[in-house]
Protein backbone atom coordinates (compact mmCIF):
# COMPACT_ATOMS: atom_id res chain seq x y z
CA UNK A 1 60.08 89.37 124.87
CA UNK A 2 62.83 89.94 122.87
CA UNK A 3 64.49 93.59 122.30
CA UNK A 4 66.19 94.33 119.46
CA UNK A 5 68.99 97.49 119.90
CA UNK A 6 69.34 98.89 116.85
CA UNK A 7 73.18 100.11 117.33
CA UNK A 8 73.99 96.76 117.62
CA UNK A 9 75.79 95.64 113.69
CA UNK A 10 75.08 92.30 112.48
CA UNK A 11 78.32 90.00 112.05
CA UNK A 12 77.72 89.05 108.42
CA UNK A 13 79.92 86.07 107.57
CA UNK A 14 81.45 86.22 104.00
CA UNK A 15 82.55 82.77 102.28
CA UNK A 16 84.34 82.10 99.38
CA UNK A 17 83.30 78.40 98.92
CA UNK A 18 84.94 75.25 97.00
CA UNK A 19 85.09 75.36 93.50
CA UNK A 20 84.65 79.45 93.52
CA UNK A 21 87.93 81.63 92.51
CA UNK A 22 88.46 84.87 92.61
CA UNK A 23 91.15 86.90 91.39
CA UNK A 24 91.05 90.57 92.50
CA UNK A 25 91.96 91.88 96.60
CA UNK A 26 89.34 91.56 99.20
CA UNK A 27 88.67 94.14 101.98
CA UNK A 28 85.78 93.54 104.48
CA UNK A 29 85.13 94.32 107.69
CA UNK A 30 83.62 91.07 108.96
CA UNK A 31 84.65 87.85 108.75
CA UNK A 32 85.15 85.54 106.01
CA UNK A 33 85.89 81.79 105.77
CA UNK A 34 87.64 80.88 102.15
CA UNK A 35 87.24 77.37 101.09
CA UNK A 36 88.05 78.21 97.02
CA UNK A 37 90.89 80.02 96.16
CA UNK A 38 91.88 83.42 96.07
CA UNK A 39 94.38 84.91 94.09
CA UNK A 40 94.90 89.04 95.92
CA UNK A 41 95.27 90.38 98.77
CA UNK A 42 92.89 89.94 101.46
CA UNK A 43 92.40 92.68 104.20
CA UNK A 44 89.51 92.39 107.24
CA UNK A 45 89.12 93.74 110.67
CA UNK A 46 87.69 90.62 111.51
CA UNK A 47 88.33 86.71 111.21
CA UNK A 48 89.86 84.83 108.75
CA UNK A 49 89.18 80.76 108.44
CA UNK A 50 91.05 79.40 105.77
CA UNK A 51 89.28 75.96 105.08
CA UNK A 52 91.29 72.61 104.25
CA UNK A 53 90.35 72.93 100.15
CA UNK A 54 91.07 76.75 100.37
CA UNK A 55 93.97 78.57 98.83
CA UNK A 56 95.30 82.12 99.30
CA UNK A 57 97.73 83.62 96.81
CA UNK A 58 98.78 86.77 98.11
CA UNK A 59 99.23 88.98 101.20
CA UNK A 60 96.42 88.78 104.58
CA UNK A 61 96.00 91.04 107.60
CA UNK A 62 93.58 90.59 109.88
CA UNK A 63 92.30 90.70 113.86
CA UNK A 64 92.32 86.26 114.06
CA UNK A 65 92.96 83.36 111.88
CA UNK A 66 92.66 79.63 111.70
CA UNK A 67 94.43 78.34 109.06
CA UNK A 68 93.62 74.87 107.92
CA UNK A 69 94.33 74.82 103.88
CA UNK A 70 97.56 76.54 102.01
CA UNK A 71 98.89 80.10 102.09
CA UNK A 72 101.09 81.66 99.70
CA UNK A 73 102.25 84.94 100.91
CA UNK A 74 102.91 86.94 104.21
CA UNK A 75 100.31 86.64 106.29
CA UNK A 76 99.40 89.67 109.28
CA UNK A 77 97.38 88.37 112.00
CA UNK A 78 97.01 91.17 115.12
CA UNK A 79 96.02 88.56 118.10
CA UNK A 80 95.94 84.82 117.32
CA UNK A 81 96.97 82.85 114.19
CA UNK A 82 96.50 78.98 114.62
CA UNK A 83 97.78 76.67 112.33
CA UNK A 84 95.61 73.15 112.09
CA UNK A 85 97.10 69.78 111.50
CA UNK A 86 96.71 70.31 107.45
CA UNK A 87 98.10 73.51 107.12
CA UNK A 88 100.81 74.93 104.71
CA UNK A 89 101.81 78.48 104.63
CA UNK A 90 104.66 78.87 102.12
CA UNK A 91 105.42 83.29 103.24
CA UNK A 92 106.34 85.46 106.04
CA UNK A 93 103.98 85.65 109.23
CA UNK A 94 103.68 88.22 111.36
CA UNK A 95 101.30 87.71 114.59
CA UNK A 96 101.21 88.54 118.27
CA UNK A 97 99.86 85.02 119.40
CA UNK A 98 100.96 81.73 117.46
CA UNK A 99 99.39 78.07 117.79
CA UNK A 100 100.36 75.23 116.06
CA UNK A 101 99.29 71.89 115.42
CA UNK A 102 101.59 69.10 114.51
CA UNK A 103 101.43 67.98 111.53
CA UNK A 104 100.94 71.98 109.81
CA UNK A 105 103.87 72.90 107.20
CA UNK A 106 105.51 76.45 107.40
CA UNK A 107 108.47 77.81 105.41
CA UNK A 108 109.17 80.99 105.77
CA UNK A 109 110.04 83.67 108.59
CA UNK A 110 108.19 84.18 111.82
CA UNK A 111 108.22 87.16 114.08
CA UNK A 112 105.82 86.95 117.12
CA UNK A 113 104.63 90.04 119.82
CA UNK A 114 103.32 93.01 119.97
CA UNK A 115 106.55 95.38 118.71
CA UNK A 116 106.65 93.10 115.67
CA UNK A 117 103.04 94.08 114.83
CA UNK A 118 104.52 97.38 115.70
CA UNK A 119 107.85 97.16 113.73
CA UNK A 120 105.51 96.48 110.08
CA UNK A 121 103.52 99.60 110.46
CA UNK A 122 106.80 101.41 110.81
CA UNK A 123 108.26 100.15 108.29
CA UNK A 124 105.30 99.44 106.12
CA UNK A 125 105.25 103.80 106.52
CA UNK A 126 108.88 103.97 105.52
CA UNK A 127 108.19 101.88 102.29
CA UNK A 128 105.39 104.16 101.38
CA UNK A 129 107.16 107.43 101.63
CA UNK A 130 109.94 106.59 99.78
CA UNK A 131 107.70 105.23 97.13
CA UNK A 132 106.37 108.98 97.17
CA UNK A 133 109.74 110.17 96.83
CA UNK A 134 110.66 108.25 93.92
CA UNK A 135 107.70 108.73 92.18
């Protein structure tokens, strides 16, 4: 007999699929798979699976991501970022844990490890408050 524990939280899997755009950012806290485009910011604290007909326009941070379509922008990845054969990421990346297939484009600048996860918050903080200052 099965028992269900209710403090258990369902993974819910969002998808943005072929065809579908959205302009706007996108914050979630599970993961999501984008095979259409997006043109924003994406933020998650879970997985991100961009598909070989998806397109991000904009800046991503999240816990893991396979990347198998096109990027445009910096992309934040906390563990593991892996880059399939038919990948193009045209922006900055910023991971702790890099794989890459042959065959995946990247222009841009790289910066790998923990203290360079470490190194955007500070400076990411330093950005911020001088915004406040000026404003």
């Amino acid at each position: 007999m099965a028992k269900y524990n209710e403090t258990e939280t369902p993974t819910a899997i969002n998808l943005i699929g072929a065809g579908t755009e959205i302009t706007g950012d996108v914050s979630s806290n599970s993961d999501i798979r984008i095979d259409g485009t997006l043109k924003g910011n994406l933020k998650t604290a879970g997985k991100v699976v961009i598909g070989e007909t998806g397109k991000v326009k904009g800046e991503i941070k999240c816990k893991n991501s396979d990347v198998l379509g096109e990027i445009n922008g910096k992309i934040q990845v906390d563990q593991l970022l892996s880059l399939k054969a038919t990948a193009r990421i045209f922006g900055d990346i910023v991971t702790k844990k890099l794989a890459i297939e042959p065959g995946s484009q990247f222009t841009g600048n790289c910066n790998m490890g923990e203290e360079s996860l470490k190194n955007v918050g500070t400076e990411e903080s330093k950005i911020g408050s001088k915004e406040q200052k000026s404003a």
